[in-house]
C-alpha atoms as a PDB file:
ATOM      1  CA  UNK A   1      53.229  64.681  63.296  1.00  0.00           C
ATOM      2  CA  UNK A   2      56.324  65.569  65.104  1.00  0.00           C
ATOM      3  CA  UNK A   3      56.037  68.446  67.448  1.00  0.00           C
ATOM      4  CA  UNK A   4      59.412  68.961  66.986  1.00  0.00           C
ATOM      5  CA  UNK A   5      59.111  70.161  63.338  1.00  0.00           C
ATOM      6  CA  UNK A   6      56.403  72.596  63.607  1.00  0.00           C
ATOM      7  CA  UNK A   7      57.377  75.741  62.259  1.00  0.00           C
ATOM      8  CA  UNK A   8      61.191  75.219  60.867  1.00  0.00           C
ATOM      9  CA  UNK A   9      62.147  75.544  57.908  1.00  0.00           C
ATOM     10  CA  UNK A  10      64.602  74.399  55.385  1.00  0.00           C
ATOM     11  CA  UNK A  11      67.226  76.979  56.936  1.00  0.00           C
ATOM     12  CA  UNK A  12      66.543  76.246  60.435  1.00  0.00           C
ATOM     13  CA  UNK A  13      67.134  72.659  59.513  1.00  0.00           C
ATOM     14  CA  UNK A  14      70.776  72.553  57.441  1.00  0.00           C
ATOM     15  CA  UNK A  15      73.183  75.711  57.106  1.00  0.00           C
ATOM     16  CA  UNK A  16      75.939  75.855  54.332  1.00  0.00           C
ATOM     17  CA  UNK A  17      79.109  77.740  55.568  1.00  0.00           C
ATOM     18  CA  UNK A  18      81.884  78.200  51.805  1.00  0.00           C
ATOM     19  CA  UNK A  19      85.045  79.284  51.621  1.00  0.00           C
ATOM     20  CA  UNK A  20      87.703  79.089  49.271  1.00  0.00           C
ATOM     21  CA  UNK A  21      91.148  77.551  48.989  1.00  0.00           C
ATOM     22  CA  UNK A  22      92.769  78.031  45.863  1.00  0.00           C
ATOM     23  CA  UNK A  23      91.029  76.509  42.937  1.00  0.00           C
ATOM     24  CA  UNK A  24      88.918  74.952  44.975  1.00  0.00           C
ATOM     25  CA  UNK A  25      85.654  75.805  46.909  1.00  0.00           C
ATOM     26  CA  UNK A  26      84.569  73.985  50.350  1.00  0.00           C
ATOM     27  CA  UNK A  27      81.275  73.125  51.781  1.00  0.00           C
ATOM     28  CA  UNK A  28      80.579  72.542  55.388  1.00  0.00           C
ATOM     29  CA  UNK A  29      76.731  71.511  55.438  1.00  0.00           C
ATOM     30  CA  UNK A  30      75.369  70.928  59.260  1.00  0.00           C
ATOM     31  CA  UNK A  31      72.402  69.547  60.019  1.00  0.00           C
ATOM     32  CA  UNK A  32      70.120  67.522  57.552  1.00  0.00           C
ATOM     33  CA  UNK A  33      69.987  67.640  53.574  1.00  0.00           C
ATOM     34  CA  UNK A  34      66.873  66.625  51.945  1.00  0.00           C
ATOM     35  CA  UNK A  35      63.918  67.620  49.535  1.00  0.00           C
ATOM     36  CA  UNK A  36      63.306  70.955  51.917  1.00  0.00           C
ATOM     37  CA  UNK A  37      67.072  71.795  52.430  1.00  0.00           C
ATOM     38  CA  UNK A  38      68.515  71.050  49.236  1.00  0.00           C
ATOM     39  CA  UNK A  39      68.817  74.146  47.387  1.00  0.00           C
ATOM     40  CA  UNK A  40      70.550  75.551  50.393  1.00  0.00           C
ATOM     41  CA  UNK A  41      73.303  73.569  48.912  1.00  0.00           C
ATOM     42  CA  UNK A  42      72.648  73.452  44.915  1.00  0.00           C
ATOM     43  CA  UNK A  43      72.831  77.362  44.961  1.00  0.00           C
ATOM     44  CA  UNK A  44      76.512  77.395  45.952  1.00  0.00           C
ATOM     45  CA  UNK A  45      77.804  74.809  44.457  1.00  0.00           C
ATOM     46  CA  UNK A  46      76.413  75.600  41.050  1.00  0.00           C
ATOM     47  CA  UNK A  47      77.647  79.515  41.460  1.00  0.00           C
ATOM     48  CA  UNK A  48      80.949  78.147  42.421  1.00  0.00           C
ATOM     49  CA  UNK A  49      81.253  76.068  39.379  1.00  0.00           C
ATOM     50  CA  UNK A  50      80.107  79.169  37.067  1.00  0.00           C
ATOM     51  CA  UNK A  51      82.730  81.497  39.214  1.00  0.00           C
ATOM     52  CA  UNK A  52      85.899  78.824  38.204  1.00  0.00           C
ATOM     53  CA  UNK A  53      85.681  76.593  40.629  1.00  0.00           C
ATOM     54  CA  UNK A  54      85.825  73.383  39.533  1.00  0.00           C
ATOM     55  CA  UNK A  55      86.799  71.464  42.338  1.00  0.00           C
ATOM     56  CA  UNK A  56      83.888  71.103  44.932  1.00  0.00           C
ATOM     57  CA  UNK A  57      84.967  69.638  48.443  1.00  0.00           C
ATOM     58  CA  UNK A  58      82.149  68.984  50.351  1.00  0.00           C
ATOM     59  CA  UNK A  59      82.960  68.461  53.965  1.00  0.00           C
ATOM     60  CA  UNK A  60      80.423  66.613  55.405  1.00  0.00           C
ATOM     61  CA  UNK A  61      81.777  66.001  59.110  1.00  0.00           C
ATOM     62  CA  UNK A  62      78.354  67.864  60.433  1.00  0.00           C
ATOM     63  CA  UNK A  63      76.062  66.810  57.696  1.00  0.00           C
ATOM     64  CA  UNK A  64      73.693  64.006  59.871  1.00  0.00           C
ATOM     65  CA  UNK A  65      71.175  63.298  57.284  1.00  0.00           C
ATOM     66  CA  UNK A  66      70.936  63.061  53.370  1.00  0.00           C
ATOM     67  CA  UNK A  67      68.497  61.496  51.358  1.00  0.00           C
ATOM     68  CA  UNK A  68      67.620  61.281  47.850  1.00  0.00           C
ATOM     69  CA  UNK A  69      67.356  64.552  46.909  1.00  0.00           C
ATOM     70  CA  UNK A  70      70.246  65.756  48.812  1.00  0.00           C
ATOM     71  CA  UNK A  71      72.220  63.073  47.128  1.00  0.00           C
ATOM     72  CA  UNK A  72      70.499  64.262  43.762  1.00  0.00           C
ATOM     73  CA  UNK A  73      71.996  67.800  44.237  1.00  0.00           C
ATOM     74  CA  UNK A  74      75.810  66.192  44.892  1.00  0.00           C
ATOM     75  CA  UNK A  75      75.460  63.812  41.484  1.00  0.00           C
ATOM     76  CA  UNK A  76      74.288  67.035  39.375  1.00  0.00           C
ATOM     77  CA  UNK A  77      77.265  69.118  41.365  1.00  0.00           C
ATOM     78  CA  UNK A  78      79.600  66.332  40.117  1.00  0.00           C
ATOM     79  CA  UNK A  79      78.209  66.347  36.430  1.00  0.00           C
ATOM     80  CA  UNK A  80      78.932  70.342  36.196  1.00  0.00           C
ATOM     81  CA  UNK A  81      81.984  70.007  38.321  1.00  0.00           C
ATOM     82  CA  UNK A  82      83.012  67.588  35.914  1.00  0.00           C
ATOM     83  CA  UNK A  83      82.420  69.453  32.605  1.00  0.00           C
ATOM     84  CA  UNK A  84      84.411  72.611  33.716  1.00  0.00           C
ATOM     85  CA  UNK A  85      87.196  70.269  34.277  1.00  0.00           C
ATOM     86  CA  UNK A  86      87.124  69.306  38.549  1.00  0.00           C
ATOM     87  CA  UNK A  87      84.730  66.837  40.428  1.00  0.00           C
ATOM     88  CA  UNK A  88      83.480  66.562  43.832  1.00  0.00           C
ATOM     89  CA  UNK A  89      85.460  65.310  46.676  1.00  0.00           C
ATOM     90  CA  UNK A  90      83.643  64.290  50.002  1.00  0.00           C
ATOM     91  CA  UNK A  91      85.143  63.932  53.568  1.00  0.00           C
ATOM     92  CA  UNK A  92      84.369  63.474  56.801  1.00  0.00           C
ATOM     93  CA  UNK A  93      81.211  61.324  56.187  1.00  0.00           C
ATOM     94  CA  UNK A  94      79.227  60.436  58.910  1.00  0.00           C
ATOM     95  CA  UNK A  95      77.973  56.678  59.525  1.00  0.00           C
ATOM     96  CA  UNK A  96      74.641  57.779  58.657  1.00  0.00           C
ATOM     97  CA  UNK A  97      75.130  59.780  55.569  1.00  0.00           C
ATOM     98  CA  UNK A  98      77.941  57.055  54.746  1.00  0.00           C
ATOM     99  CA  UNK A  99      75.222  54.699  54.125  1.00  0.00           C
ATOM    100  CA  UNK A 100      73.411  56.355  51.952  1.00  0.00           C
ATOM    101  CA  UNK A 101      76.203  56.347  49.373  1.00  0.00           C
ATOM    102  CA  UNK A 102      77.307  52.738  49.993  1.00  0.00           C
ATOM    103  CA  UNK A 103      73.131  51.662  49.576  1.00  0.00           C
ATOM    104  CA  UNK A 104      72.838  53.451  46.852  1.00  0.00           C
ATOM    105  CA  UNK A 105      76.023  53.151  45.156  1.00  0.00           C
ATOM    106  CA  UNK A 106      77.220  56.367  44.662  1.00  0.00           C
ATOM    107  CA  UNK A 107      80.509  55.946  46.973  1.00  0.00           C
ATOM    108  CA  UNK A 108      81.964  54.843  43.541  1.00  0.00           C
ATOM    109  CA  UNK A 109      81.400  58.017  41.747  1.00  0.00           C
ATOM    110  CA  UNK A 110      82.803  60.379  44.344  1.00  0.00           C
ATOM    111  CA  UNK A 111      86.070  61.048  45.492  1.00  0.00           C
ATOM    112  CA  UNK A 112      85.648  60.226  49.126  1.00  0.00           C
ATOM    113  CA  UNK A 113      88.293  61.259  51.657  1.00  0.00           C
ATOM    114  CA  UNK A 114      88.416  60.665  55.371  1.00  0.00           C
ATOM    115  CA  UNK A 115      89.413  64.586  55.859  1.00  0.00           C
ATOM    116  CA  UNK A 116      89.679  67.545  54.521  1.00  0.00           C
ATOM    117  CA  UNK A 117      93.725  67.964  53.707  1.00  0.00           C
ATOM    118  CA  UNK A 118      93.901  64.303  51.875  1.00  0.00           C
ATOM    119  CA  UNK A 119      90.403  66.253  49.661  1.00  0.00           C
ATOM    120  CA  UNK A 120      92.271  69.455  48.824  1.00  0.00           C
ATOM    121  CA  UNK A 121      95.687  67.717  47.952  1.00  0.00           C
ATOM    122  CA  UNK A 122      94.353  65.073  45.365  1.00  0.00           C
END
């Protein structure tokens, strides 16, 4: 067991700062998203879709882990995003994280931008 982890939880482990430009909302996850973080970032995301905004940038310049489920909670962002009329748009991908969607495929479903201006003006 890594001593490291005893104790933290999904909180102390991935922080979701949102904010607003325009029509769109912006994510700024730090820190790692996965099957104990997750909702941190579903929550948002889905309440920003059901307040009107369609477009969802997620910046992801301090996300510096993702796995399965994290990735889960973008594709079902995207499907929502995507029936109110927007998408998902990711930036500032880290080696790491960038791996995860080339692996797996899901780089071709996203809108992926290498920062956040080129994201908010497509």
């Amino acid at each position: 067991m890594d001593r490291g982890m005893v104790g933290t939880t999904g909180r102390d482990r991935l922080s979701v700062a949102v904010r607003h430009s325009g029509r769109s909302a912006i994510f700024t996850p730090a820190g790692e998203l996965d099957h104990h973080t997750a909702e941190l970032l579903r929550e948002p995301m889905e309440r920003s879709v059901d307040d009107g905004f369609a477009k969802l940038v997620v910046d992801c310049s301090q996300l510096q882990f993702c796995d399965s489920t994290g990735l889960n909670v973008l594709l079902g962002a995207r499907l929502k995003a995507e029936a109110a009329g927007g998408g998902v748009h990711l930036t500032g991908l880290l080696p790491t994280v960038s791996r995860v969607f080339e692996i797996t495929g899901a780089d071709a479903v996203f809108s992926v931008h290498d920062r956040l201006d080129e994201a908010l003006t497509e």
